[in-house]
C-alpha atoms as a PDB file:
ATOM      1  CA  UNK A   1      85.172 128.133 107.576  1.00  0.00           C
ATOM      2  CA  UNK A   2      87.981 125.895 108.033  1.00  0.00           C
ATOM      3  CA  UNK A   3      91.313 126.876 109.069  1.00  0.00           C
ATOM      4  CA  UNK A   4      94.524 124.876 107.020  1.00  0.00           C
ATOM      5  CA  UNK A   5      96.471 123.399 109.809  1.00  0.00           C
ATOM      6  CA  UNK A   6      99.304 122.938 107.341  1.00  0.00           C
ATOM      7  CA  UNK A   7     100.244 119.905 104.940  1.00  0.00           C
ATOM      8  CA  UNK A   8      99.162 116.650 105.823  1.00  0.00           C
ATOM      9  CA  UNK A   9     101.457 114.056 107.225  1.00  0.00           C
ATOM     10  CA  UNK A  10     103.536 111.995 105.018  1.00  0.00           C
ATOM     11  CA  UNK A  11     100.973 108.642 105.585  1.00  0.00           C
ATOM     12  CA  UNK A  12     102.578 105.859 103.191  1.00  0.00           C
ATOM     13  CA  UNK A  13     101.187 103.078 105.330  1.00  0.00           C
ATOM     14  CA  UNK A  14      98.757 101.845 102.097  1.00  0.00           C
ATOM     15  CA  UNK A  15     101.335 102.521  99.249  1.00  0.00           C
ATOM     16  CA  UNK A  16     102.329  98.943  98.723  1.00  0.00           C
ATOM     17  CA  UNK A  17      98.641  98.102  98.370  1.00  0.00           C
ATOM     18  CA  UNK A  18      97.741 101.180  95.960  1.00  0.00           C
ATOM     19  CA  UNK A  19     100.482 100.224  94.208  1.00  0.00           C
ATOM     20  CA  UNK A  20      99.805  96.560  93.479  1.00  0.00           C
ATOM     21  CA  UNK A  21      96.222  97.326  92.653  1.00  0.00           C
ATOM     22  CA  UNK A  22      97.320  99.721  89.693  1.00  0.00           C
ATOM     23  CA  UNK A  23      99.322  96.791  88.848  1.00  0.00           C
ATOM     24  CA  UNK A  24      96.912  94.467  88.354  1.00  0.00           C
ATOM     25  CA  UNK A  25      94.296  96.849  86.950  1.00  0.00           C
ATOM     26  CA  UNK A  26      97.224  97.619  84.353  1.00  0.00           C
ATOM     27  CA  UNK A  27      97.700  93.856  83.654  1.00  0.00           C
ATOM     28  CA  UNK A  28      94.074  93.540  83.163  1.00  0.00           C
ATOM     29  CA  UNK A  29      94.227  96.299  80.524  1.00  0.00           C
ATOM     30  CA  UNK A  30      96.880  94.704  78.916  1.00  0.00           C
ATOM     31  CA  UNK A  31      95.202  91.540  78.999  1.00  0.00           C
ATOM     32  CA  UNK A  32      92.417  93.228  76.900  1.00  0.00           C
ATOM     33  CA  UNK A  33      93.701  94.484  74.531  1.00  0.00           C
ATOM     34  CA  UNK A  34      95.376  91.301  73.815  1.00  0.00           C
ATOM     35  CA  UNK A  35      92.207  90.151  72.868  1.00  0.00           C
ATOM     36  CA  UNK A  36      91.476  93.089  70.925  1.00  0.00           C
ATOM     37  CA  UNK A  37      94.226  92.262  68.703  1.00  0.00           C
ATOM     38  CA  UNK A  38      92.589  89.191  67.763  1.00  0.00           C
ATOM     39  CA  UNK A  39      89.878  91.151  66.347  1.00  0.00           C
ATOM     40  CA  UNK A  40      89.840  92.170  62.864  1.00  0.00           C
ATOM     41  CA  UNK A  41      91.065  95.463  63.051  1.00  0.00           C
ATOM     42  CA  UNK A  42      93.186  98.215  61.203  1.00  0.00           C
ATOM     43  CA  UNK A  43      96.847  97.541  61.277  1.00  0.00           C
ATOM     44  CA  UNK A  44      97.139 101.133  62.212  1.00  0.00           C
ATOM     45  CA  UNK A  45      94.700 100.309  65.338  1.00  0.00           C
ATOM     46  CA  UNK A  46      96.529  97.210  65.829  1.00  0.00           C
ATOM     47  CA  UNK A  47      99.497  99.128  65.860  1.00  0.00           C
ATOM     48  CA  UNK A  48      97.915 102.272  68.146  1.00  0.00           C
ATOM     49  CA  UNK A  49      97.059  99.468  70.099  1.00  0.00           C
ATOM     50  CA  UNK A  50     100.945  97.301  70.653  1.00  0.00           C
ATOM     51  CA  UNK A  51     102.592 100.387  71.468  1.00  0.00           C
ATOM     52  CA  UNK A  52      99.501 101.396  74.211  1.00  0.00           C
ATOM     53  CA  UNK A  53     100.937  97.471  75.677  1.00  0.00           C
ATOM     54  CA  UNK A  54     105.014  98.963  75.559  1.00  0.00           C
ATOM     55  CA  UNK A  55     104.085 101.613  77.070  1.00  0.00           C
ATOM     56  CA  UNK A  56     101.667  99.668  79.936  1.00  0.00           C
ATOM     57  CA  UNK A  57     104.625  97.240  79.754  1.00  0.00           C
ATOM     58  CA  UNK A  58     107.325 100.035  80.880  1.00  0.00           C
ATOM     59  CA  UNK A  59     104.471 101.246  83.897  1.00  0.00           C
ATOM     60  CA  UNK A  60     104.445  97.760  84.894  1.00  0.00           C
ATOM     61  CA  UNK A  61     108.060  97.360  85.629  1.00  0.00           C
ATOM     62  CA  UNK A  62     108.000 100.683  87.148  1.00  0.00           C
ATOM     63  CA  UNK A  63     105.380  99.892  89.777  1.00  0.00           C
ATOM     64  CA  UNK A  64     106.973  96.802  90.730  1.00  0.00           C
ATOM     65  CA  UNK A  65     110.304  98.843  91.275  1.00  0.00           C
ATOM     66  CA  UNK A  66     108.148 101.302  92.922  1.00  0.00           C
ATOM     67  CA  UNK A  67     106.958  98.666  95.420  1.00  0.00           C
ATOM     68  CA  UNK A  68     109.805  97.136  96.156  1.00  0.00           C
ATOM     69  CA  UNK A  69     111.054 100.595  97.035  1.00  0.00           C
ATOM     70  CA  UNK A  70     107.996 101.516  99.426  1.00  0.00           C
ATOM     71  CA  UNK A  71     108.281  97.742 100.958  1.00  0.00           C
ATOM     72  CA  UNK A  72     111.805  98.447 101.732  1.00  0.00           C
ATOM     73  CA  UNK A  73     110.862 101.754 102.971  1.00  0.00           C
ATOM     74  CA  UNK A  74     108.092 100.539 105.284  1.00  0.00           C
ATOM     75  CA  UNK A  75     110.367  97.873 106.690  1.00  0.00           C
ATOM     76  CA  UNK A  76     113.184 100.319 107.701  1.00  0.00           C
ATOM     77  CA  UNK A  77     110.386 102.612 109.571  1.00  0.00           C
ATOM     78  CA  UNK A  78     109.752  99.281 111.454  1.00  0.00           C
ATOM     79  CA  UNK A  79     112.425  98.829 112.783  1.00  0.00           C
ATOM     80  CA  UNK A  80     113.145 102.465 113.479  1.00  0.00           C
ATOM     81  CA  UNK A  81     109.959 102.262 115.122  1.00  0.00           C
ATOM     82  CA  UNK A  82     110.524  99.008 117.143  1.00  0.00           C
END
């Protein structure tokens, strides 16, 4: 049995990297579905579809906000830490 030695510590050291992969990965879904518009599809699909891209859009922007929040973040612990 294992005994909870409380929370965790706050370890943000690979959030700039998590972040920027769920970037990409979202990019690459976008990216997709691009090409799935080019199929011959439903215009309610097609439609289903555009505002899946707004949406991955919006997430997009956020992350990179997000990002430049945790860089910022990890540079002022440098030099707190210097």
């Amino acid at each position: 049995m294992t005994k909870n030695k409380g929370p965790k510590p706050d370890d943000r050291s690979d959030n700039v990297e998590k972040l920027r992969e769920q970037v990409v990965n979202t990019i690459e879904n976008l990216e997709e579905a691009h090409k799935t518009l080019q199929m011959n599809l439903p215009e309610e699909q097609k439609e289903a579809i555009r505002a899946k891209n707004r949406r991955r859009e919006e997430a997009i922007a956020a992350k990179r906000e997000e990002i430049r929040d945790e860089y910022a973040f990890q540079q002022k612990q440098g030099e707190t830490h210097s």
